[in-house]
N, C-alpha and C. Protein backbone atom coordinates (compact mmCIF):
# COMPACT_ATOMS: atom_id res chain seq x y z
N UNK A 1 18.70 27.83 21.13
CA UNK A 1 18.67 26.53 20.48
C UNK A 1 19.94 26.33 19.69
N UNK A 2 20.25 25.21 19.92
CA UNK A 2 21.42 24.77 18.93
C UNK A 2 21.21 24.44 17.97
N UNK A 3 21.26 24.86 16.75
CA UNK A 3 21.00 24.19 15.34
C UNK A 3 22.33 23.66 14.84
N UNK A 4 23.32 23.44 15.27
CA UNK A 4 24.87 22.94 14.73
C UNK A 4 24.53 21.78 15.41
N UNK A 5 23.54 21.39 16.09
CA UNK A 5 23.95 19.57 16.80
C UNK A 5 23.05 18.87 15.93
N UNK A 6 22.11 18.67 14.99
CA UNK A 6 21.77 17.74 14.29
C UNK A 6 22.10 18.37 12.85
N UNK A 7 22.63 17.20 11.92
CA UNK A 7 23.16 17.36 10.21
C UNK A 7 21.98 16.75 9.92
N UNK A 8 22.05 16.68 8.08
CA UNK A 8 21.23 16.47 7.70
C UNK A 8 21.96 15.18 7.24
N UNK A 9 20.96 14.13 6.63
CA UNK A 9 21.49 13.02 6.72
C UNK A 9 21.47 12.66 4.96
N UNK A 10 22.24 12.41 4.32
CA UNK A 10 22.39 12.39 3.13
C UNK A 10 21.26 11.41 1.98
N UNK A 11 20.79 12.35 1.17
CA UNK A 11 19.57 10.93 0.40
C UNK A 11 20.18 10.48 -0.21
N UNK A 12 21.50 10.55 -0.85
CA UNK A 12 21.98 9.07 -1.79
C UNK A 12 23.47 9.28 -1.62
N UNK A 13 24.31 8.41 -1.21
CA UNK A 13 25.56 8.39 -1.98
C UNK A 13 26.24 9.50 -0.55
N UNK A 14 27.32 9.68 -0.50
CA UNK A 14 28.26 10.81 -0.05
C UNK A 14 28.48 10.14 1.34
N UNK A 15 29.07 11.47 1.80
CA UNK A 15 29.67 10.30 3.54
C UNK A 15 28.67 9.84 4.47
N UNK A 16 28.60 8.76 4.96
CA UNK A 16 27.79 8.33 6.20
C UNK A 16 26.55 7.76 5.51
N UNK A 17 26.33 8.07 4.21
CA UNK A 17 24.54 7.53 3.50
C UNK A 17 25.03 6.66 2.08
N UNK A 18 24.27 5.95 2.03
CA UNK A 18 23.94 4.63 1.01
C UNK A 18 23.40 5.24 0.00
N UNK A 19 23.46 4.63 -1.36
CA UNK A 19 22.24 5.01 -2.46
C UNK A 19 21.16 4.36 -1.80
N UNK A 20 20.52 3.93 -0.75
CA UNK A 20 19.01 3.80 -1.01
C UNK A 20 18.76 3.62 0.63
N UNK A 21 19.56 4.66 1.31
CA UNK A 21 19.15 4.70 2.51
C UNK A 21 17.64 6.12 2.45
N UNK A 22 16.92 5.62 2.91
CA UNK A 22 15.82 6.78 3.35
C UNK A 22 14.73 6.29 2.06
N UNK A 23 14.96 5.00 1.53
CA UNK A 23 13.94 4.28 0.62
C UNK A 23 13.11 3.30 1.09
N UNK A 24 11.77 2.75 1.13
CA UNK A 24 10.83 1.91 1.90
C UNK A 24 11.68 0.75 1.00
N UNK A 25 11.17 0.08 1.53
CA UNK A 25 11.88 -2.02 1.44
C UNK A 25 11.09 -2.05 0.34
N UNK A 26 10.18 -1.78 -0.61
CA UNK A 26 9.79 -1.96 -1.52
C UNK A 26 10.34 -1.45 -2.82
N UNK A 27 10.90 -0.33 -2.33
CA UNK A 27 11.49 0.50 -3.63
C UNK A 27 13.05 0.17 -3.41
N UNK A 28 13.62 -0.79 -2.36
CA UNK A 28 15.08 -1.32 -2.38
C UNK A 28 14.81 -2.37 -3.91
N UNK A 29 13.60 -3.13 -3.15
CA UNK A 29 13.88 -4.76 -3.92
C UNK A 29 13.67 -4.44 -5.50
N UNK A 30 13.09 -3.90 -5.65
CA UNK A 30 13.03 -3.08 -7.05
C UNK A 30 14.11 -2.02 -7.42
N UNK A 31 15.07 -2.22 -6.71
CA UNK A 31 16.07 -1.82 -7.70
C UNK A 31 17.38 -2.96 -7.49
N UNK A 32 17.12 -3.90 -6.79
CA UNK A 32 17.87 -4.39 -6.46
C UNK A 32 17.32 -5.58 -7.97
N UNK A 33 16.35 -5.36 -8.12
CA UNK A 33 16.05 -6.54 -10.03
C UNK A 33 14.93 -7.61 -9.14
N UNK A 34 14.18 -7.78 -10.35
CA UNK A 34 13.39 -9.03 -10.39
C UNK A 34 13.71 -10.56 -9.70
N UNK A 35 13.81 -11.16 -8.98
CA UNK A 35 14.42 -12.69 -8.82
C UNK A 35 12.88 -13.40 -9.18
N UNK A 36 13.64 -14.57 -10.07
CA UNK A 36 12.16 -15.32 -10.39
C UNK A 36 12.29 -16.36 -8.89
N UNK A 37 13.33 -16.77 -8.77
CA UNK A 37 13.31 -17.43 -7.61
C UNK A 37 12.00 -16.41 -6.72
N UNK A 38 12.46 -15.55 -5.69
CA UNK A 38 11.50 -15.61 -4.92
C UNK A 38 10.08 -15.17 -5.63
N UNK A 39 9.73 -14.87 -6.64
CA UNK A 39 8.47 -14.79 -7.17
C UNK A 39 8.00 -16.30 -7.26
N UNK A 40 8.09 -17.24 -7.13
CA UNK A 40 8.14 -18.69 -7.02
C UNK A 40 7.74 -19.27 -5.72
N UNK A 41 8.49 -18.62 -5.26
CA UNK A 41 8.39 -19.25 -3.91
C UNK A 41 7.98 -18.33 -2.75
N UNK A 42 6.98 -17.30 -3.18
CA UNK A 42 5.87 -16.48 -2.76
C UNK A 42 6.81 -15.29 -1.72
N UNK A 43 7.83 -15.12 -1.91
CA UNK A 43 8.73 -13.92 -1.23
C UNK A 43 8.36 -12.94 -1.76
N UNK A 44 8.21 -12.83 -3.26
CA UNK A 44 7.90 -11.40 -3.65
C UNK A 44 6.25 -11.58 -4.01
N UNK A 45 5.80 -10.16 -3.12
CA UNK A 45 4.21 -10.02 -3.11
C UNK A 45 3.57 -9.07 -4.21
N UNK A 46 3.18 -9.97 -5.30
CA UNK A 46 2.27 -9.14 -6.28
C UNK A 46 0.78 -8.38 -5.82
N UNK A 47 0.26 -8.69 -5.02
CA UNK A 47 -1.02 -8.43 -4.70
C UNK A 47 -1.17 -6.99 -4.28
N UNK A 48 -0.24 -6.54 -3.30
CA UNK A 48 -0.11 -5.12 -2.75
C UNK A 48 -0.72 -4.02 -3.88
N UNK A 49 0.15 -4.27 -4.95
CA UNK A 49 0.06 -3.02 -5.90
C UNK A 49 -1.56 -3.33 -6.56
N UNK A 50 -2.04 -4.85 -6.49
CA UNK A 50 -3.36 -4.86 -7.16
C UNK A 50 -3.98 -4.55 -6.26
N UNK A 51 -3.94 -4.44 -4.93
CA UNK A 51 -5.10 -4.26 -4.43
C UNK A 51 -5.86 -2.54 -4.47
N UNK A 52 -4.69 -1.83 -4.78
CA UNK A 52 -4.86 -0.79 -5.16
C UNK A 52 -5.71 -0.73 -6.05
N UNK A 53 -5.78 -0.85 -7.42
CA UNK A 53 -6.15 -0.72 -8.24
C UNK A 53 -8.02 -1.59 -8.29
N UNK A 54 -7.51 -2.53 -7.56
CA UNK A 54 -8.99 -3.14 -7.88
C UNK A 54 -10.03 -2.07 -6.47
N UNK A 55 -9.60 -1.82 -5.42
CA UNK A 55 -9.87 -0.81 -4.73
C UNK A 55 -10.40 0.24 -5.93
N UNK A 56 -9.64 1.07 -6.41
CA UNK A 56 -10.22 2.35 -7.27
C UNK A 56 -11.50 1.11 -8.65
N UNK A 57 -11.28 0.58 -8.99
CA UNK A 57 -12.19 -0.33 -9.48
C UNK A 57 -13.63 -0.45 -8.88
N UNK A 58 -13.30 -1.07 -7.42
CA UNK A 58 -14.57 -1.01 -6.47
C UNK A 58 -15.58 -0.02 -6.17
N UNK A 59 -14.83 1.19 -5.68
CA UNK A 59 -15.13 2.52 -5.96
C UNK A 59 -16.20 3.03 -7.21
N UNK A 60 -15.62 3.04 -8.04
CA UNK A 60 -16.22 3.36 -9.56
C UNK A 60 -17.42 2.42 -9.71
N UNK A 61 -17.25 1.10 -9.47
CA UNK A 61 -18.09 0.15 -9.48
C UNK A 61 -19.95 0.74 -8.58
N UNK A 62 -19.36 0.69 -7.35
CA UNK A 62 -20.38 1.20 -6.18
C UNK A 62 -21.03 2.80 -6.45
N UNK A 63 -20.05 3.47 -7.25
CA UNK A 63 -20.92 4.53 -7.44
C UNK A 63 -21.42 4.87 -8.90
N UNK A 64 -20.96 4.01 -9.77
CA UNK A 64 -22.42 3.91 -10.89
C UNK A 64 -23.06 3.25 -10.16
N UNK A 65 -22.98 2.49 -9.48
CA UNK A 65 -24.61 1.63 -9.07
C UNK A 65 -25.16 2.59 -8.39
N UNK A 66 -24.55 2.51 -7.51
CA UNK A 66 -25.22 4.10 -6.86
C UNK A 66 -26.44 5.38 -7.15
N UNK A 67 -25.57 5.57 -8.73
CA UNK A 67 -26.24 6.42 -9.57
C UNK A 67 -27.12 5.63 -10.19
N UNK A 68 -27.34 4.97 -10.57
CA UNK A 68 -28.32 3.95 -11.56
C UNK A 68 -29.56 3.69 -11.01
N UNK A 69 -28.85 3.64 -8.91
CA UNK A 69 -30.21 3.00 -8.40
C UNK A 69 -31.24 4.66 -8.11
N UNK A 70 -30.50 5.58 -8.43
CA UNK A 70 -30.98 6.81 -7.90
C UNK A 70 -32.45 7.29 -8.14
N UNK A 71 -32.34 6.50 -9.56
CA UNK A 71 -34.02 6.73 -10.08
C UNK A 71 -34.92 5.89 -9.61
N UNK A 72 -34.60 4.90 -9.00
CA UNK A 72 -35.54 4.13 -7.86
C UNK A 72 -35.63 5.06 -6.48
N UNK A 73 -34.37 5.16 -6.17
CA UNK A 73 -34.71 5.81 -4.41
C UNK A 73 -33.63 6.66 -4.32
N UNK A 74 -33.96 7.71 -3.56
CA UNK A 74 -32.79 8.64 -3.50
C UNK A 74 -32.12 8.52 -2.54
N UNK A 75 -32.98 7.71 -1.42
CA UNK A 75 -32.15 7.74 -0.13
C UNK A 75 -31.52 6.33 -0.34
N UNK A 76 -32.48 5.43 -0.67
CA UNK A 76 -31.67 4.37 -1.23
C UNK A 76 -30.20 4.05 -1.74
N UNK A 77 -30.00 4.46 -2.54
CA UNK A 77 -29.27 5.04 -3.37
C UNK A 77 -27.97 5.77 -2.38
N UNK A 78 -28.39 6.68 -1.52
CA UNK A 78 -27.17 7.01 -1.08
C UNK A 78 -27.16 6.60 0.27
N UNK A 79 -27.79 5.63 0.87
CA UNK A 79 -27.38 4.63 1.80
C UNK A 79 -26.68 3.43 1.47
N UNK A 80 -26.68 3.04 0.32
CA UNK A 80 -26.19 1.86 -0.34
C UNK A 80 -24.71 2.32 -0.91
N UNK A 81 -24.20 3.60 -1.32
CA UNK A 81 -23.68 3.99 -1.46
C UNK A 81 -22.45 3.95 -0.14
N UNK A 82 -23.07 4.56 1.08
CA UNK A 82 -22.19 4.75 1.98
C UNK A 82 -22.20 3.87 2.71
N UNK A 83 -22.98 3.26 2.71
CA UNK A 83 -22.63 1.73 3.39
C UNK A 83 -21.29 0.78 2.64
N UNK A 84 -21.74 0.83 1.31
CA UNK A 84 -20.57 -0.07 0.46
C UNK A 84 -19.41 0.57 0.27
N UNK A 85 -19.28 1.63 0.18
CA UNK A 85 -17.44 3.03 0.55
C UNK A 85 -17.32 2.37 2.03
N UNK A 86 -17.84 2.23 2.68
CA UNK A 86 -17.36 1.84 4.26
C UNK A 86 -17.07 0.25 3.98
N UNK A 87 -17.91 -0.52 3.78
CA UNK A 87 -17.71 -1.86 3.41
C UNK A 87 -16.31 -1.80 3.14
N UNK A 88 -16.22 -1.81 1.61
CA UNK A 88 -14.99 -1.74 1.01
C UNK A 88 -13.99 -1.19 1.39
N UNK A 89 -13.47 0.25 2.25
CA UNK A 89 -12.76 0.78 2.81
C UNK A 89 -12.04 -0.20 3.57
N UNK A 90 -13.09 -0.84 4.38
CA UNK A 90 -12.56 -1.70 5.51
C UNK A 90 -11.89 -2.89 4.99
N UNK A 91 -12.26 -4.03 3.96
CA UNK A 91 -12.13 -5.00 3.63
C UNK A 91 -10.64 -4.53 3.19
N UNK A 92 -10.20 -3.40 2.11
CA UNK A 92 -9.50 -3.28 1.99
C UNK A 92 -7.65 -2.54 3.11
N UNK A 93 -8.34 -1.94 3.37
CA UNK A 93 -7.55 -1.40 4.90
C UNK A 93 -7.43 -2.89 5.57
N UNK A 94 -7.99 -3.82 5.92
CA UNK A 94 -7.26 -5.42 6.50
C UNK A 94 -6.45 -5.93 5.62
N UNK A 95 -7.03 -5.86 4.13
CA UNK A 95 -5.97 -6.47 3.74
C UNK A 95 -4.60 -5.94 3.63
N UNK A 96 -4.65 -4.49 3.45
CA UNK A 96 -2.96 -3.81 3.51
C UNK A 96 -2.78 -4.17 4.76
N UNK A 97 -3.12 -4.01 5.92
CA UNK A 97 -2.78 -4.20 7.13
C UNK A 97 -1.83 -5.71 7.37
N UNK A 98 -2.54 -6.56 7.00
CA UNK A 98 -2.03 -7.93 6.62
C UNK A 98 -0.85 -7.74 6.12
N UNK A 99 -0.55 -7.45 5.01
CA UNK A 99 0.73 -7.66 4.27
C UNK A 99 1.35 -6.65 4.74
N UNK A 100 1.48 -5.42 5.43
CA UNK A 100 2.14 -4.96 6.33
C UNK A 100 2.80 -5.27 7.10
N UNK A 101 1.85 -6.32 7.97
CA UNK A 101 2.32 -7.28 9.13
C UNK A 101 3.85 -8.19 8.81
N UNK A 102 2.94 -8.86 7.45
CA UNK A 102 4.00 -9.48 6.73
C UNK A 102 5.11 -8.94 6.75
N UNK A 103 5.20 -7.80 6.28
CA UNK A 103 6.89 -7.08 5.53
C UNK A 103 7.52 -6.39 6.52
N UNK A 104 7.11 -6.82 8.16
CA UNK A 104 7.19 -6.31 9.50
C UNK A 104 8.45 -7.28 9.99
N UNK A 105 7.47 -8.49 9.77
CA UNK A 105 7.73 -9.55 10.40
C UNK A 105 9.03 -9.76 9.02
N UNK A 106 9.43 -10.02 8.17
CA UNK A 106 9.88 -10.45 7.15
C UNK A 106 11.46 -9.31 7.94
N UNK A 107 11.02 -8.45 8.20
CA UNK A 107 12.13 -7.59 8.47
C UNK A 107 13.05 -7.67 9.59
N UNK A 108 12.34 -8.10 10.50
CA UNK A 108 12.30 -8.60 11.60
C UNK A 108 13.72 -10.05 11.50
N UNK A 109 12.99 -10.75 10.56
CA UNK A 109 13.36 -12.12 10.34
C UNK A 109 14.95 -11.71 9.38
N UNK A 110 15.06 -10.83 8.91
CA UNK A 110 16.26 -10.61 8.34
C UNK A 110 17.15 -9.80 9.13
N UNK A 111 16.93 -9.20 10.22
CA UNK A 111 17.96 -9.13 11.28
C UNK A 111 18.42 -9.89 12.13
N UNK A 112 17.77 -10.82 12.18
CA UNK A 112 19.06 -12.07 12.65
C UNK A 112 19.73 -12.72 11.94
């Protein structure tokens, strides 16, 4: 095997590499600064990072209930449980999927 035919490709700065080559398009525009312009005019997407959070929200949510309903039914309780982790899993997994699409297509649209 040849190990002298592929280099390693530089993470910031030096010959042949950028400061922010090998960074996702999210962590460019954030260092590249805030524009209120496109926060205005719906270019920059706040929702991504909430959906996270209201996700771990949901979570916590479904399993105190979970626990609460336990003293009614046990199976209850943890059918309702895994039904609503799947529910929610999914609802949320479309929506990243979605704005994925988006920042696909957006990328797409800035190479021409």
């Amino acid at each position: 095997m040849d190990q002298g035919s592929t280099q390693p490709v530089p993470a910031s700065g030096g010959p042949g590499g950028t400061p922010t080559q090998g960074i996702s398009g999210d962590m460019k525009s954030f260092r590249e600064g805030f524009n209120f312009g496109d926060f205005v005019t719906f270019r920059y997407m706040i929702t991504p990072p909430l959906i996270t959070v209201i996700y771990v929200l949901a979570v916590i949510a479904i399993t105190l209930g979970a626990l609460a309903a336990i003293s009614t039914s046990f199976i209850g309780a943890l059918v309702f449980w895994i039904l609503a982790m799947l529910w929610v899993r999914v609802v949320f997994e479309v929506m990243i999927v979605l704005f994925r699409i988006n920042d696909g297509i957006q990328s797409l649209a800035g190479r021409r």
